[in-house]
C-alpha atoms as a PDB file:
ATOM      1  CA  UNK A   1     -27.703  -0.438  23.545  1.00  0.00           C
ATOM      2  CA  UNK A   2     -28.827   2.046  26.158  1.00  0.00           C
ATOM      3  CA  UNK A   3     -31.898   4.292  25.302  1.00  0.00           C
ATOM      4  CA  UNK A   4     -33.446   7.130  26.926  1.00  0.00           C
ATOM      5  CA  UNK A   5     -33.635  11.007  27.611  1.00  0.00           C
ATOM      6  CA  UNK A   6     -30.831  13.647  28.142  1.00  0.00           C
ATOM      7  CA  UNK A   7     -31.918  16.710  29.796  1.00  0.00           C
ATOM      8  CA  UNK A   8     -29.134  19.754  29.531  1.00  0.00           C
ATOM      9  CA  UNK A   9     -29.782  22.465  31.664  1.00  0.00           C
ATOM     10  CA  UNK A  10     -28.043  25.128  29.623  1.00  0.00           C
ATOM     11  CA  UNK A  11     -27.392  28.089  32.744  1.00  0.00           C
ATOM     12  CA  UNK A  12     -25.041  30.459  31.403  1.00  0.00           C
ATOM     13  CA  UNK A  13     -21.922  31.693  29.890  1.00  0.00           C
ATOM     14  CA  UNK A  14     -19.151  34.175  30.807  1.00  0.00           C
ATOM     15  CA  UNK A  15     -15.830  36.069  29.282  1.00  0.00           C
ATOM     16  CA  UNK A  16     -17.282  35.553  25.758  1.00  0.00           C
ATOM     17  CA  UNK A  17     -15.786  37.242  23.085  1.00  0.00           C
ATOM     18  CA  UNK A  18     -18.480  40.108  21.886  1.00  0.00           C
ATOM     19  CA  UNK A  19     -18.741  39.983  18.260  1.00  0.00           C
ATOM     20  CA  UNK A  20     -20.759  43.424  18.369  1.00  0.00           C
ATOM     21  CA  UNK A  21     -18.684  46.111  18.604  1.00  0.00           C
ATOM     22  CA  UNK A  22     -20.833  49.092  19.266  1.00  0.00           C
ATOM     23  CA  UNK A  23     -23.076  47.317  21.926  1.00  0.00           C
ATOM     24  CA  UNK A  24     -23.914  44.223  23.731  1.00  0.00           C
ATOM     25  CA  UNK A  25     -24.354  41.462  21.697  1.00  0.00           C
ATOM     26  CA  UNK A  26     -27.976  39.336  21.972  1.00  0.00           C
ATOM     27  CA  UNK A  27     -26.238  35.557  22.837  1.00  0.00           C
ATOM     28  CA  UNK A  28     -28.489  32.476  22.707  1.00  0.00           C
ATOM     29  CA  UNK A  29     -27.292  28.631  21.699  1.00  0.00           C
ATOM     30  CA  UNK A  30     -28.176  26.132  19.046  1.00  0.00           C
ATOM     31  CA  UNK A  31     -27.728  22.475  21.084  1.00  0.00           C
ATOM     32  CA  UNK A  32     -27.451  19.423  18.765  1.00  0.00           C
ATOM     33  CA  UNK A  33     -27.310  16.200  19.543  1.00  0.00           C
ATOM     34  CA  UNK A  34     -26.681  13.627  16.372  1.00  0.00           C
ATOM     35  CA  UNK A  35     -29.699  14.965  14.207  1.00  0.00           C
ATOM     36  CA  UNK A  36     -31.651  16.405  16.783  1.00  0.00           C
ATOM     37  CA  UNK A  37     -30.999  20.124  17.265  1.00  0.00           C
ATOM     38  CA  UNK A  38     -33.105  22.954  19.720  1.00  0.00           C
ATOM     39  CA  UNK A  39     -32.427  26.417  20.109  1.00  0.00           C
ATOM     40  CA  UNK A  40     -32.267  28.456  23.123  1.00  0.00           C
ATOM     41  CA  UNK A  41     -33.998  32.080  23.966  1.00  0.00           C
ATOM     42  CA  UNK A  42     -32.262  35.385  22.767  1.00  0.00           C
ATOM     43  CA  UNK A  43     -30.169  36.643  25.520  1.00  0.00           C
ATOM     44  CA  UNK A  44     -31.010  40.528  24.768  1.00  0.00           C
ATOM     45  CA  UNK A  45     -28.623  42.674  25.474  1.00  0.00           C
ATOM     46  CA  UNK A  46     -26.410  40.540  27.802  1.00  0.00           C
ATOM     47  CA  UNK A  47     -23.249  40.710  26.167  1.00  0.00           C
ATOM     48  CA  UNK A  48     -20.712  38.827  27.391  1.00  0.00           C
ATOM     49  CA  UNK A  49     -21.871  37.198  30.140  1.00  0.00           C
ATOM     50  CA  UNK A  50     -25.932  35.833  29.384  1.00  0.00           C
ATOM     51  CA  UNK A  51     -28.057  33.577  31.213  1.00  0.00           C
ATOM     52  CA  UNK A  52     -30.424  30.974  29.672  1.00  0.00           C
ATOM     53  CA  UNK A  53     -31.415  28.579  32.652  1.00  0.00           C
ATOM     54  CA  UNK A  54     -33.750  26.593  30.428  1.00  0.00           C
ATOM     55  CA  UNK A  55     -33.672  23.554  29.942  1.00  0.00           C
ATOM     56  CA  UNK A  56     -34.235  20.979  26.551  1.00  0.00           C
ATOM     57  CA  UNK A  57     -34.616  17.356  26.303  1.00  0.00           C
ATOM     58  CA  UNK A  58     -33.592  14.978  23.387  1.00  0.00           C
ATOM     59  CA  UNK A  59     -33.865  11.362  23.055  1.00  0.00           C
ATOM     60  CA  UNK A  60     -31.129   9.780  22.770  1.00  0.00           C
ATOM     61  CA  UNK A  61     -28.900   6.082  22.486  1.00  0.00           C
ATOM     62  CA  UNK A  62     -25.523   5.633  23.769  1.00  0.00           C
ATOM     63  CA  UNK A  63     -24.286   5.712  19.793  1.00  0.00           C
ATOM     64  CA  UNK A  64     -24.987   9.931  20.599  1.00  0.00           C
ATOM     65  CA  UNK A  65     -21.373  10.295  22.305  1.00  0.00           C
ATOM     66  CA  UNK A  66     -21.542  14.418  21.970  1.00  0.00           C
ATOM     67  CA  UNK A  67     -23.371  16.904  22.883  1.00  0.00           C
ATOM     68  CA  UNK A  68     -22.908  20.664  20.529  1.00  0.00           C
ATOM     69  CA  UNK A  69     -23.347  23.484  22.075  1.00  0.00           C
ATOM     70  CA  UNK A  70     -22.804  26.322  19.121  1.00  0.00           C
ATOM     71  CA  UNK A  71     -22.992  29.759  20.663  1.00  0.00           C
ATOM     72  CA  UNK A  72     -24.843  32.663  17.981  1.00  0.00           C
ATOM     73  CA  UNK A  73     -25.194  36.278  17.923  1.00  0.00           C
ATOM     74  CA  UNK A  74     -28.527  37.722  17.110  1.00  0.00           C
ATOM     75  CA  UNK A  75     -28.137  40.151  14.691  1.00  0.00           C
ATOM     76  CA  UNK A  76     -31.398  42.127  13.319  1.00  0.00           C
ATOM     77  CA  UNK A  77     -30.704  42.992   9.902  1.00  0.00           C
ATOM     78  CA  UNK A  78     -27.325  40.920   9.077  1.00  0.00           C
ATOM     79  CA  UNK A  79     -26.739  37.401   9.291  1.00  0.00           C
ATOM     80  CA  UNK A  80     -25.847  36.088  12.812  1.00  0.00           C
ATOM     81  CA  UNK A  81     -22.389  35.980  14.336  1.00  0.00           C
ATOM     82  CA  UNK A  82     -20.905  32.482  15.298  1.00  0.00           C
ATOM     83  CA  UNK A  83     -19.293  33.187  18.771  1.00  0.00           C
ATOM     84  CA  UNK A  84     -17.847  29.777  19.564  1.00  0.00           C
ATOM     85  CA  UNK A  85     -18.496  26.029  20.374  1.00  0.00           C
ATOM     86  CA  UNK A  86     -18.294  23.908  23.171  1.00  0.00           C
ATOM     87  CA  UNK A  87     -18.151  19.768  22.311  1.00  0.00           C
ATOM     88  CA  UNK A  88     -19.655  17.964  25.680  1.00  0.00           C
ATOM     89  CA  UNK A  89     -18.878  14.270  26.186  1.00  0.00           C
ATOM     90  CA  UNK A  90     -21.484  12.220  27.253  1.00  0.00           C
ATOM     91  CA  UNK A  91     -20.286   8.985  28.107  1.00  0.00           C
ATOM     92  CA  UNK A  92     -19.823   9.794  31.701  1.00  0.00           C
ATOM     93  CA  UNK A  93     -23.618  10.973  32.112  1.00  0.00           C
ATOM     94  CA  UNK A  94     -24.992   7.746  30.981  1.00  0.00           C
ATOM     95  CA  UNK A  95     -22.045   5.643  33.123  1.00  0.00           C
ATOM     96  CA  UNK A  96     -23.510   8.683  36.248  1.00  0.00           C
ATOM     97  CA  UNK A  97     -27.101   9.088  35.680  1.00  0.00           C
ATOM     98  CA  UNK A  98     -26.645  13.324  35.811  1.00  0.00           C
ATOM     99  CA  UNK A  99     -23.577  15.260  35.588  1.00  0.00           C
ATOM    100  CA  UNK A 100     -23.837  18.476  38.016  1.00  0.00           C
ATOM    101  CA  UNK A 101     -23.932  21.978  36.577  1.00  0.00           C
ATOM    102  CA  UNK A 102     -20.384  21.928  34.655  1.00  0.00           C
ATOM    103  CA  UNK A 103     -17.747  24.543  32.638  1.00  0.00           C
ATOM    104  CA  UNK A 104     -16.934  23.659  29.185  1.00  0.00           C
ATOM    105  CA  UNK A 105     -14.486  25.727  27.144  1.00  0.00           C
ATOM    106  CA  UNK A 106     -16.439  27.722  24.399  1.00  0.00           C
ATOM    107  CA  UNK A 107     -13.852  27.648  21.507  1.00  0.00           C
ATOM    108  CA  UNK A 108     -13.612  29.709  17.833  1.00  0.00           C
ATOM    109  CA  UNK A 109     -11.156  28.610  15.299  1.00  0.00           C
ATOM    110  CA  UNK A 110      -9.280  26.321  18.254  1.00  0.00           C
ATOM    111  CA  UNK A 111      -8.930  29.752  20.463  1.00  0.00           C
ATOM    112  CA  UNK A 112     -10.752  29.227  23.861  1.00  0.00           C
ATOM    113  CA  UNK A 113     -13.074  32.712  23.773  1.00  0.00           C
ATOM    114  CA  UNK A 114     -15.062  32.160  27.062  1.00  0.00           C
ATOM    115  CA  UNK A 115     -16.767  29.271  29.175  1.00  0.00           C
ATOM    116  CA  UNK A 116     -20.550  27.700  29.116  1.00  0.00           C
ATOM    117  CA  UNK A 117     -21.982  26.520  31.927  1.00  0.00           C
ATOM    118  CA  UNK A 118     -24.020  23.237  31.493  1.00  0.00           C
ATOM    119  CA  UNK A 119     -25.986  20.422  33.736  1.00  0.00           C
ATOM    120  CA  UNK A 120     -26.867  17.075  32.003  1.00  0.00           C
ATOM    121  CA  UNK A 121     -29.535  14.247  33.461  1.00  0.00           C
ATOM    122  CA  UNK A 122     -29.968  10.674  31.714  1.00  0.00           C
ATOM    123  CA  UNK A 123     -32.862   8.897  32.419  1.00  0.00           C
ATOM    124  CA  UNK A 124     -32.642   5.731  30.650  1.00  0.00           C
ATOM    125  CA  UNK A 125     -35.900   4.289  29.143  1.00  0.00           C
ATOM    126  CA  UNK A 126     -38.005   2.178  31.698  1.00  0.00           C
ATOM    127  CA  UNK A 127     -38.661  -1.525  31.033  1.00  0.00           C
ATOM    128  CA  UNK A 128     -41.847  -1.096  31.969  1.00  0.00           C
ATOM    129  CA  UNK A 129     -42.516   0.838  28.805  1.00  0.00           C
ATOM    130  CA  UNK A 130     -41.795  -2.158  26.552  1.00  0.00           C
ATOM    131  CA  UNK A 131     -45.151  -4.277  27.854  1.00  0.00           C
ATOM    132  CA  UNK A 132     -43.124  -6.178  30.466  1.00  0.00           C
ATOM    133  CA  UNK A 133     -45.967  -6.718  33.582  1.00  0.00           C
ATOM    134  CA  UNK A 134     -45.346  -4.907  36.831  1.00  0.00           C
ATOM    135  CA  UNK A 135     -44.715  -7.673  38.929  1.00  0.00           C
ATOM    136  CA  UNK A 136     -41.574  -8.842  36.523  1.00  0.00           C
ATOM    137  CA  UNK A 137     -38.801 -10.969  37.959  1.00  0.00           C
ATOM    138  CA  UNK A 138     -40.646 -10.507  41.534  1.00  0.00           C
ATOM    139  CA  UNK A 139     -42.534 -12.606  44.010  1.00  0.00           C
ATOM    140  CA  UNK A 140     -45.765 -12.303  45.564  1.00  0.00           C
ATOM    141  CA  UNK A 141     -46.169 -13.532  49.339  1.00  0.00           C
ATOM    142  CA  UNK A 142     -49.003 -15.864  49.592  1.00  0.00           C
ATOM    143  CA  UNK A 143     -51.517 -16.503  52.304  1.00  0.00           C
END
């Protein structure tokens, strides 16, 4: 079983469906992995089309095979709107090692309603954590 860290870059989103109707809606993302979950800045006033470009890290096993990316609407006041989803695979990021800045359909009741934008780094856990010495399964030249 492979352990480590995923990093997700979360970047952006665009052509999302605006769930306020008499201005911009305030965008930011919840990002759960298994039972881990962060959540992203408020996107005030960018509507539409926000950028995040932050970036969160969970710790992870290869039994995590999706990442959730649930996009909200701040509202002051009322609850908050649910915009749309996107599910992100992650086999091919541990298989790769990182997995370039990438569009994922956002989708709402199995209609697509816009695009996220999303990078994604696995560093798998070093050895060397687990009290193996340095020299490990190497030589040393003698004189």
């Amino acid at each position: 079983m492979v352990h480590g860290t995923l990093e997700v870059l979360l970047i952006g989103a665009k052509g999302l469906e605006n769930t306020d109707y008499l201005c911009n809606m305030d965008p930011y993302a919840v990002l759960k992995c298994r039972s881990q979950e962060q959540r992203s800045s408020i996107a005030s006033g960018k509507g539409s089309n926000p950028e995040w470009n932050e970036n969160f890290v969970f710790t992870v096993s290869d039994q995590a095979t999706e990442l959730s990316v649930k996009l909200m609407d701040s509202d002051s006041g009322t609850g908050d709107d649910f915009v749309g989803e996107a599910t992100i695979p992650l086999e091919a990021v541990y298989a790769e090692g990182s997995i370039p800045p990438t569009v994922y359909n956002v989708v709402k009741d199995e209609h697509y309603c816009g695009e996220i934008k999303v990078g994604l780094t696995f560093t798998p856990e070093d050895v060397r954590q687990r009290g193996l010495p340095e020299d490990f399964g190497g030589w040393k030249q003698s004189d």
